[in-house]
C-alpha atoms as a PDB file:
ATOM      1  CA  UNK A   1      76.462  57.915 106.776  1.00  0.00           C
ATOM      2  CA  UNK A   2      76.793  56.149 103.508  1.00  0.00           C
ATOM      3  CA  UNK A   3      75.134  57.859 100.580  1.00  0.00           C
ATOM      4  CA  UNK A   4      74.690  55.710  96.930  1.00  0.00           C
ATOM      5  CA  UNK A   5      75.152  57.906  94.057  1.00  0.00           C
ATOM      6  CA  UNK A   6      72.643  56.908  91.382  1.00  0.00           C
ATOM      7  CA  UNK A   7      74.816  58.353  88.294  1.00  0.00           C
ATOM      8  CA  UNK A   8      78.554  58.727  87.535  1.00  0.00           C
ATOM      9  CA  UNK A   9      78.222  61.680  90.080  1.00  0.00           C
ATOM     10  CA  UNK A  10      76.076  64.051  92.043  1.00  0.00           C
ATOM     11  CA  UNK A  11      76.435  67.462  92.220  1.00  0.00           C
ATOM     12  CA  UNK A  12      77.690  69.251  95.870  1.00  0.00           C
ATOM     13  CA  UNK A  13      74.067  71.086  96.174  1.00  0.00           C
ATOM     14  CA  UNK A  14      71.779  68.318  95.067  1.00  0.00           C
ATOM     15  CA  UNK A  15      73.880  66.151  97.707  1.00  0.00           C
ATOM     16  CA  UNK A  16      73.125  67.964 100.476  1.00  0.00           C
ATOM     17  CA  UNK A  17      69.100  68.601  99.496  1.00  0.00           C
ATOM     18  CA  UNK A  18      68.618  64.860  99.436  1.00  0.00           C
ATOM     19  CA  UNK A  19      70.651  63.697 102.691  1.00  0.00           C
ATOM     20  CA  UNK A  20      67.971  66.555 104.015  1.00  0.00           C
ATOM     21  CA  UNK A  21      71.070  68.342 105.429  1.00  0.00           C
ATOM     22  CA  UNK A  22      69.414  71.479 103.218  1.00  0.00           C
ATOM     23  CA  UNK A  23      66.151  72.041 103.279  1.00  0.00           C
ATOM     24  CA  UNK A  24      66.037  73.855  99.892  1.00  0.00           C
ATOM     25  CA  UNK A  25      68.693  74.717  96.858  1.00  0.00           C
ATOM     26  CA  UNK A  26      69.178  78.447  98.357  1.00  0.00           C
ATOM     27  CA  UNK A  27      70.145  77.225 101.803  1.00  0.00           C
ATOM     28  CA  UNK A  28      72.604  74.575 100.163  1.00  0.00           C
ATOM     29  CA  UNK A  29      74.045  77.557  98.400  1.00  0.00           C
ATOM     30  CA  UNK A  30      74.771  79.384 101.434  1.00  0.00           C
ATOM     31  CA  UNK A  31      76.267  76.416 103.435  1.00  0.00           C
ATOM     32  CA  UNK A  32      78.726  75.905 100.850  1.00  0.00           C
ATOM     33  CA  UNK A  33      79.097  79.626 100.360  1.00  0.00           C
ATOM     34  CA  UNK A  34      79.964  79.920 103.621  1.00  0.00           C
ATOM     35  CA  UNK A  35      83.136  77.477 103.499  1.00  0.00           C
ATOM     36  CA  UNK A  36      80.915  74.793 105.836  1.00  0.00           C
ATOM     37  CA  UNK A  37      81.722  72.069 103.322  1.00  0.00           C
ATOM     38  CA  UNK A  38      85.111  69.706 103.610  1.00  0.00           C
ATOM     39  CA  UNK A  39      85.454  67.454 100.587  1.00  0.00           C
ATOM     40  CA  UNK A  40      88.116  65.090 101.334  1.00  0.00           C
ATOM     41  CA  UNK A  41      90.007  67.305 103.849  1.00  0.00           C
ATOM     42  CA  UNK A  42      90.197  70.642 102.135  1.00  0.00           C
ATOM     43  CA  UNK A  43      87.072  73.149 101.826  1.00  0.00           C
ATOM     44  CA  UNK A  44      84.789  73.171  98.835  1.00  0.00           C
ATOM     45  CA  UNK A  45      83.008  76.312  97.510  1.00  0.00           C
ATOM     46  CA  UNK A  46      81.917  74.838  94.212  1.00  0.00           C
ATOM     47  CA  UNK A  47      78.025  74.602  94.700  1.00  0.00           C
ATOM     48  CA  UNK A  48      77.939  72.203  91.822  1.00  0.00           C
ATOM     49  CA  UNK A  49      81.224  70.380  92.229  1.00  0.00           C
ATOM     50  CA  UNK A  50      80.555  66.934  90.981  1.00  0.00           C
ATOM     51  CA  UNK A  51      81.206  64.443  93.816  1.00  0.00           C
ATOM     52  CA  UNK A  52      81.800  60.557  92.719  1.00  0.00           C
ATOM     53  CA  UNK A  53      82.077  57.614  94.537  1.00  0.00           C
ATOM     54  CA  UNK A  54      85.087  57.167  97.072  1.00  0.00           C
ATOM     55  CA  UNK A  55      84.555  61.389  98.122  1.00  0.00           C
ATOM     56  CA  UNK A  56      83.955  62.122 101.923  1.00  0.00           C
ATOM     57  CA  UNK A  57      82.054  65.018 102.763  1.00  0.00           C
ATOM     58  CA  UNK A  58      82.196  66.618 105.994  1.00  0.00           C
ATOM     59  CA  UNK A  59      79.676  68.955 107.222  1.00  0.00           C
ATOM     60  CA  UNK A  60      79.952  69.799 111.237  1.00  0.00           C
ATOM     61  CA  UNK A  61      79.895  66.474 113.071  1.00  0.00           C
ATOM     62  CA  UNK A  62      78.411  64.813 110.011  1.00  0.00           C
ATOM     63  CA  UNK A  63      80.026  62.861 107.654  1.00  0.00           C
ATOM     64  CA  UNK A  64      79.289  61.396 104.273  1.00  0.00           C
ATOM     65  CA  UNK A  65      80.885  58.598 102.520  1.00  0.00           C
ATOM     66  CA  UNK A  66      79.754  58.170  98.839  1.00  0.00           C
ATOM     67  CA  UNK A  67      79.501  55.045  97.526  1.00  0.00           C
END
């Protein structure tokens, strides 16, 4: 999936609360906390890790180019 980043950047937490992948900003918290996140091959744990365009996320089977 291709997500367009409205800004300069969007933050790891609000990224996954509007691709719907968390349904609130606790539960984003907890999938990063919990190492589920691969930012351009190597795990993230920064919640609010400011992703820019050209970043793949990785989350399970799901994957997230940001444009």
């Amino acid at each position: 999936m291709e997500f367009k980043i409205a800004g300069d950047y969007i933050e790891l937490i609000a990224l996954l609360k509007a691709t719907g992948i968390a349904e609130t900003g606790g539960h984003a918290k907890h999938i990063v906390e919990a190492g589920e996140i691969i930012r351009n091959g190597e795990v993230e744990f920064r919640k609010r890790a400011k992703l820019i365009p050209g970043d793949t996320i990785e989350i399970g089977d799901e994957t997230i180019q940001l444009v």
